[in-house]
C-alpha atoms as a PDB file:
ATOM      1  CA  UNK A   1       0.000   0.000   0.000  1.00  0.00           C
ATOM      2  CA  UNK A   2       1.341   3.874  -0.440  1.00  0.00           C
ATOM      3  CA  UNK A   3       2.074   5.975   2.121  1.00  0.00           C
ATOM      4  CA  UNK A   4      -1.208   7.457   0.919  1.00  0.00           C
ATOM      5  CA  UNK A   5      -3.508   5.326   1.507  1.00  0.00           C
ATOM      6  CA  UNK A   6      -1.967   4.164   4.768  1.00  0.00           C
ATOM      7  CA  UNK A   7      -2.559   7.851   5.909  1.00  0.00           C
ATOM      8  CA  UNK A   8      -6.132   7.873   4.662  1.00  0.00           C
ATOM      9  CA  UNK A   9      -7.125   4.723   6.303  1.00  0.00           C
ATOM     10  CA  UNK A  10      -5.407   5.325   9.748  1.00  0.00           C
ATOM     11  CA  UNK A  11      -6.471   8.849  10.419  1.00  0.00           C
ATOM     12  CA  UNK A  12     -10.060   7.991   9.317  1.00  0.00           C
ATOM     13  CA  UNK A  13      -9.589   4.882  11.745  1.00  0.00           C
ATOM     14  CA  UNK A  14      -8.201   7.184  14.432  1.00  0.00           C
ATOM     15  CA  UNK A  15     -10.627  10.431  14.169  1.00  0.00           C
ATOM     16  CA  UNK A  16     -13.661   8.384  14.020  1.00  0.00           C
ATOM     17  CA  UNK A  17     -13.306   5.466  16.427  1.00  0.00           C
ATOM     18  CA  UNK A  18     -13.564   7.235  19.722  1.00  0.00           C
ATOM     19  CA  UNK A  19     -15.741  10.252  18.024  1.00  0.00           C
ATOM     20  CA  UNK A  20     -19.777   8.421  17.961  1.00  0.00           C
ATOM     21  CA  UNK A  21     -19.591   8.626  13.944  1.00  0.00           C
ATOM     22  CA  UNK A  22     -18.695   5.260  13.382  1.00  0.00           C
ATOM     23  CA  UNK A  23     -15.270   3.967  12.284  1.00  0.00           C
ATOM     24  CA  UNK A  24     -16.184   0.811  10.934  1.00  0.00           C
ATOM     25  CA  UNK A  25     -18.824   2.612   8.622  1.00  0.00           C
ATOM     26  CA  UNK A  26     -16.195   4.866   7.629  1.00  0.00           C
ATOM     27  CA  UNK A  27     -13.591   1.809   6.711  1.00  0.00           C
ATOM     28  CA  UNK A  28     -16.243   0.245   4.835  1.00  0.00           C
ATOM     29  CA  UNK A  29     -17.353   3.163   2.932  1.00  0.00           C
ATOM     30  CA  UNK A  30     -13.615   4.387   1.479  1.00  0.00           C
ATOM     31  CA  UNK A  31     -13.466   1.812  -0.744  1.00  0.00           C
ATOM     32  CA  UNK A  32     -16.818   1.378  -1.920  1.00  0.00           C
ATOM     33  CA  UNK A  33     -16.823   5.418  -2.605  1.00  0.00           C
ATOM     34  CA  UNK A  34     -13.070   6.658  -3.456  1.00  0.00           C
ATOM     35  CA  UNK A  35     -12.639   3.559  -5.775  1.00  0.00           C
ATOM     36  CA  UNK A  36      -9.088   2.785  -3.137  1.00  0.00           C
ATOM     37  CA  UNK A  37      -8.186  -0.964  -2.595  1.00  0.00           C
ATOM     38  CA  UNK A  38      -9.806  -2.739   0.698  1.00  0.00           C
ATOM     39  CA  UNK A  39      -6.528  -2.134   3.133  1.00  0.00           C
ATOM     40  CA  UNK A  40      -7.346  -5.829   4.493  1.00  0.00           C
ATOM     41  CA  UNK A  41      -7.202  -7.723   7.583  1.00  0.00           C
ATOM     42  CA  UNK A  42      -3.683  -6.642   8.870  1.00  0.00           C
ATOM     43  CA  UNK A  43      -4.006  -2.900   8.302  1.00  0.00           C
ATOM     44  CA  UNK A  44      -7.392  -3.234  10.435  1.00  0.00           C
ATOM     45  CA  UNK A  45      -5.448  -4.953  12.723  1.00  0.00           C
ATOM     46  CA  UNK A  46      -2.307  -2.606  13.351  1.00  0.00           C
ATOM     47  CA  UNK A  47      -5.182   0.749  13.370  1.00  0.00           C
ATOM     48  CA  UNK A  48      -7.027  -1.374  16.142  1.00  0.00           C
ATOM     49  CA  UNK A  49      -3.493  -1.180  17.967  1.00  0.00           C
ATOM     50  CA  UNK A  50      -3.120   2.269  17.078  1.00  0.00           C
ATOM     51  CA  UNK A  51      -6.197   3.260  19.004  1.00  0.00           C
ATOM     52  CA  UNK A  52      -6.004   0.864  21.686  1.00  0.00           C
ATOM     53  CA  UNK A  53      -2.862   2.682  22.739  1.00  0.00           C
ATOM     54  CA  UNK A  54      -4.099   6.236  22.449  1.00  0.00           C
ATOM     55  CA  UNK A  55      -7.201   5.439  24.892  1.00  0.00           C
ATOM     56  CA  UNK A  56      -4.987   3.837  27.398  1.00  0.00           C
ATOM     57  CA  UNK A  57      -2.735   6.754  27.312  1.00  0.00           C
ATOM     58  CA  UNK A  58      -5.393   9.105  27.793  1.00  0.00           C
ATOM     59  CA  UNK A  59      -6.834   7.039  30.700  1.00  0.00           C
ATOM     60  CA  UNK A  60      -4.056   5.421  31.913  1.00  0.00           C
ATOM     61  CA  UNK A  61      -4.722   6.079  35.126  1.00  0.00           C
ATOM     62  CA  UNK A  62      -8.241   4.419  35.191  1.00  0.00           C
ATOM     63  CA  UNK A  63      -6.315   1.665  32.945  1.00  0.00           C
ATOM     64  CA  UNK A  64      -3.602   1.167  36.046  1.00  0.00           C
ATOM     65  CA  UNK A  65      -6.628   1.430  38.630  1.00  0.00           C
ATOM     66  CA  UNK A  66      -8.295  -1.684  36.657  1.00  0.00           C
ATOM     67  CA  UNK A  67      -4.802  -3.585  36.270  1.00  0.00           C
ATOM     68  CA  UNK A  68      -4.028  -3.347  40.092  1.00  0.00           C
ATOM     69  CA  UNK A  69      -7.324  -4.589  40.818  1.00  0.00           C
ATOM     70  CA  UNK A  70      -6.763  -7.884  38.051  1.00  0.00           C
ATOM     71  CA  UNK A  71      -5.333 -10.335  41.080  1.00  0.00           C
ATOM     72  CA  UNK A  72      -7.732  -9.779  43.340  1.00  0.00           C
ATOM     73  CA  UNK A  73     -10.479 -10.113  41.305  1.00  0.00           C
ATOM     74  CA  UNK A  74      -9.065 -13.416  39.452  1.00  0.00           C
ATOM     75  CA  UNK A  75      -9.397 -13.945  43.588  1.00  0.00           C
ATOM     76  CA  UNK A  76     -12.801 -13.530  43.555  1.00  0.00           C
ATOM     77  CA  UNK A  77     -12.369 -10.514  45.862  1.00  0.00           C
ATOM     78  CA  UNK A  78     -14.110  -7.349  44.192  1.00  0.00           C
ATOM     79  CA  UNK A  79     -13.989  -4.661  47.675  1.00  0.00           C
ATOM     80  CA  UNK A  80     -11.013  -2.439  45.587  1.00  0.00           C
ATOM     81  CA  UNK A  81     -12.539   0.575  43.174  1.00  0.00           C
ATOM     82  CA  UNK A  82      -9.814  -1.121  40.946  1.00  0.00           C
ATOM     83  CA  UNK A  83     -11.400  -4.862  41.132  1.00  0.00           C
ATOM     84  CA  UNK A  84     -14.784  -3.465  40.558  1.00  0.00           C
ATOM     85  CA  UNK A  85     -13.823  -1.637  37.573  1.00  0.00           C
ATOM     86  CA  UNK A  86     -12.054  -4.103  36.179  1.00  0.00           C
ATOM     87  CA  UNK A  87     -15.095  -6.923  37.255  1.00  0.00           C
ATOM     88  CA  UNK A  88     -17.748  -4.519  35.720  1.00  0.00           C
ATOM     89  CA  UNK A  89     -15.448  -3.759  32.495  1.00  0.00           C
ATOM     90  CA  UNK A  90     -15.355  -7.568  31.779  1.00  0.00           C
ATOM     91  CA  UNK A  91     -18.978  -7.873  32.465  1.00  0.00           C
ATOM     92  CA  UNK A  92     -19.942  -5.363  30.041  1.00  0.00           C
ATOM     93  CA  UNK A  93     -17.763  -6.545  27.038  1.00  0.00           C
ATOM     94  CA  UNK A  94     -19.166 -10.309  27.246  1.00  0.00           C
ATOM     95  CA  UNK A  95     -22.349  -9.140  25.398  1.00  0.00           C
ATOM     96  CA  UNK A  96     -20.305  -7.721  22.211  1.00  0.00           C
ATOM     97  CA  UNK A  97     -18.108 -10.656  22.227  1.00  0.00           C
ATOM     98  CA  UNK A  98     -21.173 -13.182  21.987  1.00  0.00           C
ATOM     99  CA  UNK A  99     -22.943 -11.568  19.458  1.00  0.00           C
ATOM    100  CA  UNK A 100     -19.626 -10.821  17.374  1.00  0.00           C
ATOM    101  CA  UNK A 101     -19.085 -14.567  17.539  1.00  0.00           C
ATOM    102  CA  UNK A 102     -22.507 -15.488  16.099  1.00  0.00           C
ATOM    103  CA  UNK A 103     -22.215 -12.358  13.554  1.00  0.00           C
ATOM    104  CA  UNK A 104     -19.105 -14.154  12.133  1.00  0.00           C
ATOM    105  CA  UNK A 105     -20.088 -17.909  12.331  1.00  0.00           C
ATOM    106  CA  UNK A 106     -22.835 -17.281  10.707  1.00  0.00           C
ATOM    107  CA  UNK A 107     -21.421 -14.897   8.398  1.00  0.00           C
ATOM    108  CA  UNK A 108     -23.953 -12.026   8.953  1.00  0.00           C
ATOM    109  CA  UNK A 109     -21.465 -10.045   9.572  1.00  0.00           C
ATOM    110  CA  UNK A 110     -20.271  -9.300   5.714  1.00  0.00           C
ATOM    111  CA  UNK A 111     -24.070  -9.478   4.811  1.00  0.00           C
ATOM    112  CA  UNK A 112     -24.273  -6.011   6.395  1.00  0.00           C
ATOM    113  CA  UNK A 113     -21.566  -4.210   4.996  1.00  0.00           C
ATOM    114  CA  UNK A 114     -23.436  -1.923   2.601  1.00  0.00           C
ATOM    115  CA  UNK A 115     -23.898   1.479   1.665  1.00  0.00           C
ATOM    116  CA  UNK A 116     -27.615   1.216   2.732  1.00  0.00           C
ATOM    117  CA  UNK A 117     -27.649  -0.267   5.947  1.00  0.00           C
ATOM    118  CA  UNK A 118     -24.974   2.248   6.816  1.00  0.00           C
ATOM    119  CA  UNK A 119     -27.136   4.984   5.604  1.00  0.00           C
ATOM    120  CA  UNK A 120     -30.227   3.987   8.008  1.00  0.00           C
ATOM    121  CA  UNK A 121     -27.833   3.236  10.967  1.00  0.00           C
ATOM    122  CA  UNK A 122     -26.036   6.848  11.015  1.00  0.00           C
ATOM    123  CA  UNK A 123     -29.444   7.988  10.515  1.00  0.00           C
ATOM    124  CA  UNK A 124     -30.950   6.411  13.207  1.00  0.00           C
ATOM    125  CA  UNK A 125     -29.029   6.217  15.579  1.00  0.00           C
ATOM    126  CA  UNK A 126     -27.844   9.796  15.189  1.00  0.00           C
ATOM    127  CA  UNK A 127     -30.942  10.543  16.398  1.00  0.00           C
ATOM    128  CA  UNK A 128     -31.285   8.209  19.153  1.00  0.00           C
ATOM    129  CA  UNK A 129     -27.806   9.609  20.179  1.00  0.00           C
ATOM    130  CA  UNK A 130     -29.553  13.060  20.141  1.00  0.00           C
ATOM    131  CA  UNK A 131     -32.962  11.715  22.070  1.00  0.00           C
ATOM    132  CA  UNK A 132     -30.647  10.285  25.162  1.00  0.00           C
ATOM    133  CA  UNK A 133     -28.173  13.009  25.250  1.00  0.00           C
ATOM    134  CA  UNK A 134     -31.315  15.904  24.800  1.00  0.00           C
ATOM    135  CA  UNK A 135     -33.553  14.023  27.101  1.00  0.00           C
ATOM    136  CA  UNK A 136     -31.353  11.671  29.583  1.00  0.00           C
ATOM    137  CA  UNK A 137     -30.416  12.951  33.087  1.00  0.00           C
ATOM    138  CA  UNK A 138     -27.196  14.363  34.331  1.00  0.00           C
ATOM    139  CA  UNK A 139     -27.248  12.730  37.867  1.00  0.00           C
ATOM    140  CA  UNK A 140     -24.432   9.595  37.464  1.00  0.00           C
ATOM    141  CA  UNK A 141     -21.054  10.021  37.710  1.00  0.00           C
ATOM    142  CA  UNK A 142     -18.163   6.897  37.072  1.00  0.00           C
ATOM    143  CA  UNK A 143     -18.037   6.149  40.471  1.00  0.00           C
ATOM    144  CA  UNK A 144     -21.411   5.161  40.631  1.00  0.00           C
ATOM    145  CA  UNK A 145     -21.267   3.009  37.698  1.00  0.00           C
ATOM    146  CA  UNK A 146     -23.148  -0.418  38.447  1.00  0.00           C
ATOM    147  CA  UNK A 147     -23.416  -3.840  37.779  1.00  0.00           C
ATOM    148  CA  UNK A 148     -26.966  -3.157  36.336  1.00  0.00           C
ATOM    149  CA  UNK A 149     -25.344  -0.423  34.499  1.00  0.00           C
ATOM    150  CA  UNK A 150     -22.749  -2.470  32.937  1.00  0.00           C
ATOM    151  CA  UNK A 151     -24.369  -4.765  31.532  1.00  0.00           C
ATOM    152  CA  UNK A 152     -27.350  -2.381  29.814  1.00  0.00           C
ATOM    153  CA  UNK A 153     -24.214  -0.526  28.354  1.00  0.00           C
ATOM    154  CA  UNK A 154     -22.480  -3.909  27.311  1.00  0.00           C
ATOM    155  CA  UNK A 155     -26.426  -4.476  25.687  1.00  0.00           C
ATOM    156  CA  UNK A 156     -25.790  -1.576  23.981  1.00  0.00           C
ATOM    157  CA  UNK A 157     -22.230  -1.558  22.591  1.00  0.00           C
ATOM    158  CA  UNK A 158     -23.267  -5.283  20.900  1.00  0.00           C
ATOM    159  CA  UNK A 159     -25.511  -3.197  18.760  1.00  0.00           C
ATOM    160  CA  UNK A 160     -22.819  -1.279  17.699  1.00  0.00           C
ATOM    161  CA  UNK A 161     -21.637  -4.485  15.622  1.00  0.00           C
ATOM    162  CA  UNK A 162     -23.531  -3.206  12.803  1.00  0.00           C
ATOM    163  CA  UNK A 163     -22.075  -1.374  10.686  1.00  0.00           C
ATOM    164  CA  UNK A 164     -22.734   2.662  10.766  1.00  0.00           C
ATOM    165  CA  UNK A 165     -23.787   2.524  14.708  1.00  0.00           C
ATOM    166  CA  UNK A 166     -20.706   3.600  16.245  1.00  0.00           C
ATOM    167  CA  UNK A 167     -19.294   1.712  19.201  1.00  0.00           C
ATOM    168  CA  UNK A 168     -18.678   4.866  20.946  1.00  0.00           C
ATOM    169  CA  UNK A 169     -22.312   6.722  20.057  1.00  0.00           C
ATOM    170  CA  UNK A 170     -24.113   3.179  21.798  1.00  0.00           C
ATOM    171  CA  UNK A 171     -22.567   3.112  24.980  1.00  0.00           C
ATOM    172  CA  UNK A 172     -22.444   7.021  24.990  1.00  0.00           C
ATOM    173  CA  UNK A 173     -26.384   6.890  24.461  1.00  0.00           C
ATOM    174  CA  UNK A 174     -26.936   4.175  26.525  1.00  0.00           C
ATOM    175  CA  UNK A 175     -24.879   5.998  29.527  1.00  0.00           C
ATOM    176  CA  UNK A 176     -26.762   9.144  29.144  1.00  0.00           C
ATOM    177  CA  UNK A 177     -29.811   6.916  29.041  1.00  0.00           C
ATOM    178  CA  UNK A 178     -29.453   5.175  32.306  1.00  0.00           C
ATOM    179  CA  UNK A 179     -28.314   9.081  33.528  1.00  0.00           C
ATOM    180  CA  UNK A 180     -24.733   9.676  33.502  1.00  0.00           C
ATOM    181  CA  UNK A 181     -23.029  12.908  32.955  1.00  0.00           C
ATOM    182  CA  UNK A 182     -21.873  13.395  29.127  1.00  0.00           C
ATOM    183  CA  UNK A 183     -17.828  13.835  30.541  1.00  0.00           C
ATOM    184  CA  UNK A 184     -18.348  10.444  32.819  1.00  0.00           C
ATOM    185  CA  UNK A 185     -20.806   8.937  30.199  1.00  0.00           C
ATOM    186  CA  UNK A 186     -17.896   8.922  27.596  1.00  0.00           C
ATOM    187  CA  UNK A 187     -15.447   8.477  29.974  1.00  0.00           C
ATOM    188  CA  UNK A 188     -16.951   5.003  30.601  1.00  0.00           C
ATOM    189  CA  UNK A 189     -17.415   3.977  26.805  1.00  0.00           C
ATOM    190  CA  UNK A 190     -14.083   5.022  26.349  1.00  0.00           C
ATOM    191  CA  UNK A 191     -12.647   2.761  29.125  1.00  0.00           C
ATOM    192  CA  UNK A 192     -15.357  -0.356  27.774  1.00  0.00           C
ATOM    193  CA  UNK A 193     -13.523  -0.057  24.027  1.00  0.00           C
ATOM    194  CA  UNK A 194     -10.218  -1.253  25.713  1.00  0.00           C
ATOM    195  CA  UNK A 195     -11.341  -4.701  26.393  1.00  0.00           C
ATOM    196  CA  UNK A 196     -13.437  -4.324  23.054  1.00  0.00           C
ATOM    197  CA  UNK A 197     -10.786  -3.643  20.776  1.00  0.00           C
ATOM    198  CA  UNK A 198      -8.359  -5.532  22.510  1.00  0.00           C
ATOM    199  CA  UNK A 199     -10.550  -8.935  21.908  1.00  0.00           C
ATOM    200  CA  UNK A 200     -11.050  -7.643  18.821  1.00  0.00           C
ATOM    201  CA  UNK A 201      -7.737  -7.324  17.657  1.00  0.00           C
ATOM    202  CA  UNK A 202      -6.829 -10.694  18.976  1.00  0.00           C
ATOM    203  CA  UNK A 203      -9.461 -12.077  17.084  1.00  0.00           C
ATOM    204  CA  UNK A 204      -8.676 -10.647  14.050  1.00  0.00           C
ATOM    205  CA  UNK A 205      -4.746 -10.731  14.838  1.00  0.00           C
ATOM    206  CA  UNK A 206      -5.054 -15.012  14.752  1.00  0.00           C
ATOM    207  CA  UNK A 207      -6.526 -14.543  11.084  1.00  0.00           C
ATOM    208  CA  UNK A 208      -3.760 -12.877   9.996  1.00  0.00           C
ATOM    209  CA  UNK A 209      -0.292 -14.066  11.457  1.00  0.00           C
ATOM    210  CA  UNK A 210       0.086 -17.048   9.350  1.00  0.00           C
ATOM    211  CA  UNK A 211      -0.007 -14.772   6.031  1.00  0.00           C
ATOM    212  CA  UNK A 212       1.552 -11.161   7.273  1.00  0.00           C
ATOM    213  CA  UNK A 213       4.909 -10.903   5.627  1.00  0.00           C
ATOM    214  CA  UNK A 214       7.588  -8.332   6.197  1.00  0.00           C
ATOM    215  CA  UNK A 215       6.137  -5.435   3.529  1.00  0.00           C
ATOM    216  CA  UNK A 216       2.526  -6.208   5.745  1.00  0.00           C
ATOM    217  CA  UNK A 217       4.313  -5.156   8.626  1.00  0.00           C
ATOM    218  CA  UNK A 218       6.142  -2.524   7.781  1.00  0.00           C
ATOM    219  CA  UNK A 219       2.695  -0.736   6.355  1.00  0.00           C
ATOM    220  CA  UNK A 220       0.536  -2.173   9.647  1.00  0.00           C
ATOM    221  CA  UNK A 221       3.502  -0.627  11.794  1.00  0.00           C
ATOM    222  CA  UNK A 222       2.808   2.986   9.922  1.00  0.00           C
ATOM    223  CA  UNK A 223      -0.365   2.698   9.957  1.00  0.00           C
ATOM    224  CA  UNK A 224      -0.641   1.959  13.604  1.00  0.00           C
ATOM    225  CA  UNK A 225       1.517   5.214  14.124  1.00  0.00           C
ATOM    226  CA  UNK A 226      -0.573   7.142  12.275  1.00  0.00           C
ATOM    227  CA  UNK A 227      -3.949   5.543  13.766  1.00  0.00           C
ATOM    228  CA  UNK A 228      -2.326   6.347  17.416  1.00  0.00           C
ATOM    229  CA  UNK A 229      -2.116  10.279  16.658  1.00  0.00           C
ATOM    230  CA  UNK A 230      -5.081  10.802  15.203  1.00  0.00           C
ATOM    231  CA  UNK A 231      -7.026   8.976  17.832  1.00  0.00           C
ATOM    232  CA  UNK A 232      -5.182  10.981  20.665  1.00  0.00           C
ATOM    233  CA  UNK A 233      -5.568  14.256  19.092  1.00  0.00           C
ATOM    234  CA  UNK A 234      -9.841  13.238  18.394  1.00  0.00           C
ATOM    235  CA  UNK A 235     -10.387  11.491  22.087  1.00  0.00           C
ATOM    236  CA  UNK A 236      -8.437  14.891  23.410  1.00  0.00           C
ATOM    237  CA  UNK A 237     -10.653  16.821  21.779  1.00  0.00           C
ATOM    238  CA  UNK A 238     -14.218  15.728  22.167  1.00  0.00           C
ATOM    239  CA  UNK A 239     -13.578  15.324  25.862  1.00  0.00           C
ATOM    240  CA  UNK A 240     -12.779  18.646  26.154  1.00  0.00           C
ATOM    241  CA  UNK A 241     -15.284  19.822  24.020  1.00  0.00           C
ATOM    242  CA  UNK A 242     -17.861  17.835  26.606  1.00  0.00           C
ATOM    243  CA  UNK A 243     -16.932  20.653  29.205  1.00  0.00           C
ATOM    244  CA  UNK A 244     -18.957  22.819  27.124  1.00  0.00           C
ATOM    245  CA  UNK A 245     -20.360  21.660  24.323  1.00  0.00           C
ATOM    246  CA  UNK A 246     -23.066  18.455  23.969  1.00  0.00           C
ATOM    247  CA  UNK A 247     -23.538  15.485  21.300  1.00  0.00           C
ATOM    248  CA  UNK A 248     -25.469  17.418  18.808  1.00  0.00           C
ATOM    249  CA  UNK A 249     -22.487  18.517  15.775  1.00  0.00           C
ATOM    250  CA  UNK A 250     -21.860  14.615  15.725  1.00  0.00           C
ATOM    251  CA  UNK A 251     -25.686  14.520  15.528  1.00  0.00           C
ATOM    252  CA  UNK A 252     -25.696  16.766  12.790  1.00  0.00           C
ATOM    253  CA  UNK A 253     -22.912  15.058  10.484  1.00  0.00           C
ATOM    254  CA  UNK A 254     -24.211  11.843  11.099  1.00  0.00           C
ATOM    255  CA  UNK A 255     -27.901  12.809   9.356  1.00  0.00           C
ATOM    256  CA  UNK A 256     -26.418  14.538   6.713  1.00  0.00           C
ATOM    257  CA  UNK A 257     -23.996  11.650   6.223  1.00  0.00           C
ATOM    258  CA  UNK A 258     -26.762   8.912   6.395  1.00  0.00           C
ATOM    259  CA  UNK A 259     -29.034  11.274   4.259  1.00  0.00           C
ATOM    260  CA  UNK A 260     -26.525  11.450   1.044  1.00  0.00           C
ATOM    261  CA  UNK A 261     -25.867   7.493   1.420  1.00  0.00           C
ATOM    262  CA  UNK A 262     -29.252   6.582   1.445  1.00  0.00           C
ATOM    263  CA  UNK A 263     -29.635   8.852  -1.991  1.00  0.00           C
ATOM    264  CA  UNK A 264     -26.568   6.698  -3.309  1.00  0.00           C
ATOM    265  CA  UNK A 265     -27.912   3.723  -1.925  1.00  0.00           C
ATOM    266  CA  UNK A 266     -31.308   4.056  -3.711  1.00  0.00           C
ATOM    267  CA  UNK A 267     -30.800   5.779  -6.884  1.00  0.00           C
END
């Protein structure tokens, strides 16, 4: 691949996979509107790596808090705000890895990659993005973050396995839902895509060993790179912007977005 194109696909990878716009809607739309080669399996692997590492920069101290708490949970001890985090971050990524599982075995999962049912997703749930955050409470903080809680937002981020929903925008909407804060509402989707790209790279890092050859990862390490920078510089951003600012611009590209593919789609 050029330089080019790994630039193109890791930036889009890194702006939009923390942002609730959808990365995997963007991925799947480059090639199937610029015309550009599918980057393939180990280019999606090494941007997955590329914004794992920028999220656990940004929160690396909620990432250490979790870590510490790992042995005494595996202990069955959860009385540490570390083991509870890291107990209710498991708990809320078993949903998405379930339903991934049955999405790929029985091959669903390529059956929705289309220009249409991206369309009606960043439609749709654009707007249910807007709904929660215009009409949800502001009451929860992290702290308070449950085991009921957990597993609603887990509920939610499995949704986000079709294409166009945005990981991020489901378990935003579903925090603001159940009442948290929009800072501590994406602070905990944020800290639930660790464990969600993580198993996701795995998954998709198995596939992909046995053929990646020296050229593959010299443009997956780049690409990573690139990925990491642009997902720092968007995840800095929006929670910033939360301080001050709520969901509704993302609200507002998503429509448009969904509203021009849906005229492609159809005509």
């Amino acid at each position: 691949m050029s330089l080019w194109h790994l630039f193109i696909v890791a930036v889009i990878q890194g702006l939009t996979e923390f942002l609730p716009v959808s990365s995997s809607g963007h991925l799947i739309l480059l090639p199937q509107l610029t015309g550009l080669a599918d980057q393939g399996q180990v280019i999606d692997v090494a941007v997955h790596v590329g914004t794992l590492g920028a999220v656990i920069l940004y929160f690396w101290r909620d990432v250490a808090e979790a870590l510490a708490g790992v042995p005494r949970l595996l202990t069955g001890r959860i009385d540490t705000p570390g083991s509870r985090l890291a107990f209710l971050l498991a708990v809320a990524t078993v949903p998405v890895v379930v339903a991934g599982l049955i999405l790929k075995l029985t091959g669903y999962d390529e059956a929705m990659r289309s220009t249409a049912v991206i369309g009606w997703t960043m439609l749709i749930f654009g707007l249910v993005l807007y709904w929660t955050d215009q009409e949800g409470a502001t009451e929860k903080t992290a702290p308070e973050w449950s085991l009921r809680d957990a597993i609603v937002m887990g509920l939610w981020q499995a949704i986000a396995l079709i294409p166009g929903v945005s990981r991020s925008g489901a378990t935003i909407s579903g925090a603001r839902a159940l009442g948290y804060t929009r800072e501590d509402g994406a602070r905990l989707a944020m800290l639930m895509s660790i464990p969600t790209i993580l198993a996701s790279g795995v998954f998709l890092g198995a596939e992909v060993v046995a053929t990646a050859d020296i050229g593959a990862a010299r443009d997956g390490a780049i690409a990573a790179g690139f990925a990491f920078l642009s997902a720092l510089v968007a995840l800095s951003l929006m929670m910033r912007l939360l301080k001050s600012v709520s969901f509704t611009p993302y609200v507002i590209y998503r429509v448009i977005l969904g509203v021009v593919l849906l005229v492609i789609a159809y005509t």
